[in-house]
N, C-alpha and C. Protein backbone atom coordinates (compact mmCIF):
# COMPACT_ATOMS: atom_id res chain seq x y z
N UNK A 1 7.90 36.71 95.56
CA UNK A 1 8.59 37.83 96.17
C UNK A 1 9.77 37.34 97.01
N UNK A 2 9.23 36.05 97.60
CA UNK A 2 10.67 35.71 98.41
C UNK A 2 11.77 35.69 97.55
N UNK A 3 12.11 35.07 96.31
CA UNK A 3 13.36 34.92 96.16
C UNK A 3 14.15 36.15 95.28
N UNK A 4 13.29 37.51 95.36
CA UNK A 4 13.64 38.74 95.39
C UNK A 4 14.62 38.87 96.54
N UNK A 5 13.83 38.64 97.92
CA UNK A 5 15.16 39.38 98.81
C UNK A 5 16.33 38.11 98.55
N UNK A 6 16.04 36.68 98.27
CA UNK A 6 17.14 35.75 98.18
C UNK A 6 18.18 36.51 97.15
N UNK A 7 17.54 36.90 96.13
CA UNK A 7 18.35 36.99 94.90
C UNK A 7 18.97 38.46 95.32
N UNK A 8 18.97 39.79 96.43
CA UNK A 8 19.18 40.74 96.57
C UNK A 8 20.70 40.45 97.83
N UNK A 9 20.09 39.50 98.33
CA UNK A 9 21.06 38.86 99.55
C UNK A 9 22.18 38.05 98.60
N UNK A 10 21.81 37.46 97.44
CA UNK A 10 22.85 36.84 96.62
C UNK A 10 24.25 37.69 96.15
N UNK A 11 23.59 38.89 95.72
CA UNK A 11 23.85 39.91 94.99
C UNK A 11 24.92 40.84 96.00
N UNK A 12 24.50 40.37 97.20
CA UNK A 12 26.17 41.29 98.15
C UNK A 12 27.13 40.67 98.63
N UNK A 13 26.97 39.06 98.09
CA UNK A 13 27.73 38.38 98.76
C UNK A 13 28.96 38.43 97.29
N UNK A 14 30.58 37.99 97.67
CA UNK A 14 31.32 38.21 96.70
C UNK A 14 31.10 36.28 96.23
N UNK A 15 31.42 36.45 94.65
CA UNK A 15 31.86 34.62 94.43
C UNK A 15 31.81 33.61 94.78
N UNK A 16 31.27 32.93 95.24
CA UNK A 16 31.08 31.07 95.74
C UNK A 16 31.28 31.41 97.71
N UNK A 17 30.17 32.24 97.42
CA UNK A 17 29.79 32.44 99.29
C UNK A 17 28.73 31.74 99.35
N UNK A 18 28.43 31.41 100.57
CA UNK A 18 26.96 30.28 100.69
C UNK A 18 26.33 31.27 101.19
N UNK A 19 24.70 31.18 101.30
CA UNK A 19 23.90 31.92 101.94
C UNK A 19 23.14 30.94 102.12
N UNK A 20 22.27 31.03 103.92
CA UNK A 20 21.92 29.92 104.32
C UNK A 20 20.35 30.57 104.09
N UNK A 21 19.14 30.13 103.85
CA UNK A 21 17.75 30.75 104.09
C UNK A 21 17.06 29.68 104.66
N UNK A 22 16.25 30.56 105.30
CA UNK A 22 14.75 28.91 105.71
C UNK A 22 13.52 30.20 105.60
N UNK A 23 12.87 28.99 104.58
CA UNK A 23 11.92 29.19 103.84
C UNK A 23 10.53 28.81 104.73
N UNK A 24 9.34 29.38 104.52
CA UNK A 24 7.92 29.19 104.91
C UNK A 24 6.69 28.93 103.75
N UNK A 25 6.47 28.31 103.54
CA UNK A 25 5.25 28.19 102.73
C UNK A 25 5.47 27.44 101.25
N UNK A 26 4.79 26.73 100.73
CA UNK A 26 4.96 25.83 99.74
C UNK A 26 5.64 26.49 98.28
N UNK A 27 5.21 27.54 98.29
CA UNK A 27 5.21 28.26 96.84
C UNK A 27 7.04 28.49 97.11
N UNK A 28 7.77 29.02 97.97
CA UNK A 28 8.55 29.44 98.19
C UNK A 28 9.50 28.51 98.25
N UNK A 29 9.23 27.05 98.93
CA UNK A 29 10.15 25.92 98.95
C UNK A 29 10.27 25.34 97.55
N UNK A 30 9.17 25.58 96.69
CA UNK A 30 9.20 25.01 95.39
C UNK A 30 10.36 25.99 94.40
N UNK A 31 9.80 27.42 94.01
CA UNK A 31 10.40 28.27 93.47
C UNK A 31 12.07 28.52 93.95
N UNK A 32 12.08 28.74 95.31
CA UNK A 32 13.27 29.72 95.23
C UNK A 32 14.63 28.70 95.13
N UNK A 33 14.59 27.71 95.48
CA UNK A 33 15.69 26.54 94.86
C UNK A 33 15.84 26.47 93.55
N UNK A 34 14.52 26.31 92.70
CA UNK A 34 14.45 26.25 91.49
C UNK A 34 14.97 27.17 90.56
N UNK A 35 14.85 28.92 91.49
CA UNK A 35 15.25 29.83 90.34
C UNK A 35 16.59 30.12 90.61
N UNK A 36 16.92 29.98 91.80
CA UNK A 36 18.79 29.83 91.94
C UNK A 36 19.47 29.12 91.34
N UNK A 37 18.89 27.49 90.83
CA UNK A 37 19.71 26.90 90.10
C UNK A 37 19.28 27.63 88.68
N UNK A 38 18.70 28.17 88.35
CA UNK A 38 18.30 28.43 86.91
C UNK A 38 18.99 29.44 86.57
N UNK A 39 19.64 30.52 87.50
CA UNK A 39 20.41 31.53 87.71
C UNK A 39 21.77 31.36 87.35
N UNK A 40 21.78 29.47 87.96
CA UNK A 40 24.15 28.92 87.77
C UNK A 40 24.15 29.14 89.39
N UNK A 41 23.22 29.03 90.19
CA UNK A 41 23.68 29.12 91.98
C UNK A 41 23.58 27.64 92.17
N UNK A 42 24.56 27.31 93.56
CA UNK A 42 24.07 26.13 93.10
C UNK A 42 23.28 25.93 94.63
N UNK A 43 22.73 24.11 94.87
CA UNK A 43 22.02 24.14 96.11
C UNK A 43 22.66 22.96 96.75
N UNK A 44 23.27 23.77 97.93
CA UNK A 44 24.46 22.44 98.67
C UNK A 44 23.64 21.49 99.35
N UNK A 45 22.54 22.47 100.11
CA UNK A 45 21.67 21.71 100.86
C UNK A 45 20.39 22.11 101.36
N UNK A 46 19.54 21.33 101.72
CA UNK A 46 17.59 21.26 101.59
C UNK A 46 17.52 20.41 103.10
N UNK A 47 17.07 21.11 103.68
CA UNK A 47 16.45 20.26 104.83
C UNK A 47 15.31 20.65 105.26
N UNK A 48 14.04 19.86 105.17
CA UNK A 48 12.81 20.39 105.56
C UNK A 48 12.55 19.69 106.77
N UNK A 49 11.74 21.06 107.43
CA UNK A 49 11.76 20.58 109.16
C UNK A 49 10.24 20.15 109.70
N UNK A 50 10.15 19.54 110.62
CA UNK A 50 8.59 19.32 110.81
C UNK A 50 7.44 20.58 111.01
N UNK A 51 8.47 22.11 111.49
CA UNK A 51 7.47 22.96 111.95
C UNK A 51 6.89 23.57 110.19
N UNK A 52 7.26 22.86 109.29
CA UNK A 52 7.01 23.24 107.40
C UNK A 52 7.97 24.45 107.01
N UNK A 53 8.66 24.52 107.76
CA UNK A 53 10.29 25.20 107.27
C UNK A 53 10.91 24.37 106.33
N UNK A 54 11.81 25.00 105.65
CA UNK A 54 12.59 24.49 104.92
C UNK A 54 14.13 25.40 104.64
N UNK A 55 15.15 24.83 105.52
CA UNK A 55 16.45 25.41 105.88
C UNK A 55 17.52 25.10 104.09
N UNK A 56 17.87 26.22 103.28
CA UNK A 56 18.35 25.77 102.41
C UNK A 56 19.97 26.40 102.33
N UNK A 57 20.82 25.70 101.76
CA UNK A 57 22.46 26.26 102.17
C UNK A 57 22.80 26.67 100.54
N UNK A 58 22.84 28.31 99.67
CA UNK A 58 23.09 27.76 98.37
C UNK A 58 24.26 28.32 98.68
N UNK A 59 25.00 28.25 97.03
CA UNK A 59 26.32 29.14 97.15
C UNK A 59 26.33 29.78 95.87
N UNK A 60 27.09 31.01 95.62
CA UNK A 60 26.47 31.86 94.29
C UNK A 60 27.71 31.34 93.67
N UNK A 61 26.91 31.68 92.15
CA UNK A 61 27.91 31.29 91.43
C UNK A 61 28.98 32.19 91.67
N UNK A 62 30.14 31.49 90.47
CA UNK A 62 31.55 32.48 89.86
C UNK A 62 32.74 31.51 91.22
């Protein structure tokens, strides 16, 4: 479900805008990187934090 609102938040931004997310829980750090690039988004940057966050920077395609 998370990368529903990612992919809804993708979807208002215009052309090669970044959108920054931080992620909670394993399923979500695995998937939602994975299905953005599978989409053509790409992933500038991944930083996982000690509290098991994971801060990600993508940018949409076009």
């Amino acid at each position: 479900m998370t990368f529903v609102h990612v992919r809804l938040a993708l979807d208002r931004l215009p052309a090669a805008a970044k959108l920054a997310v931080l992620l909670r829980g394993d399923e979500a750090r695995r998937n939602v990187p994975r299905t953005a690039i599978e989409q053509g988004h790409q992933l500038l940057s991944r930083e996982d934090h000690s509290d098991g966050t994971t801060l990600l920077v993508i940018q949409k395609k076009g």
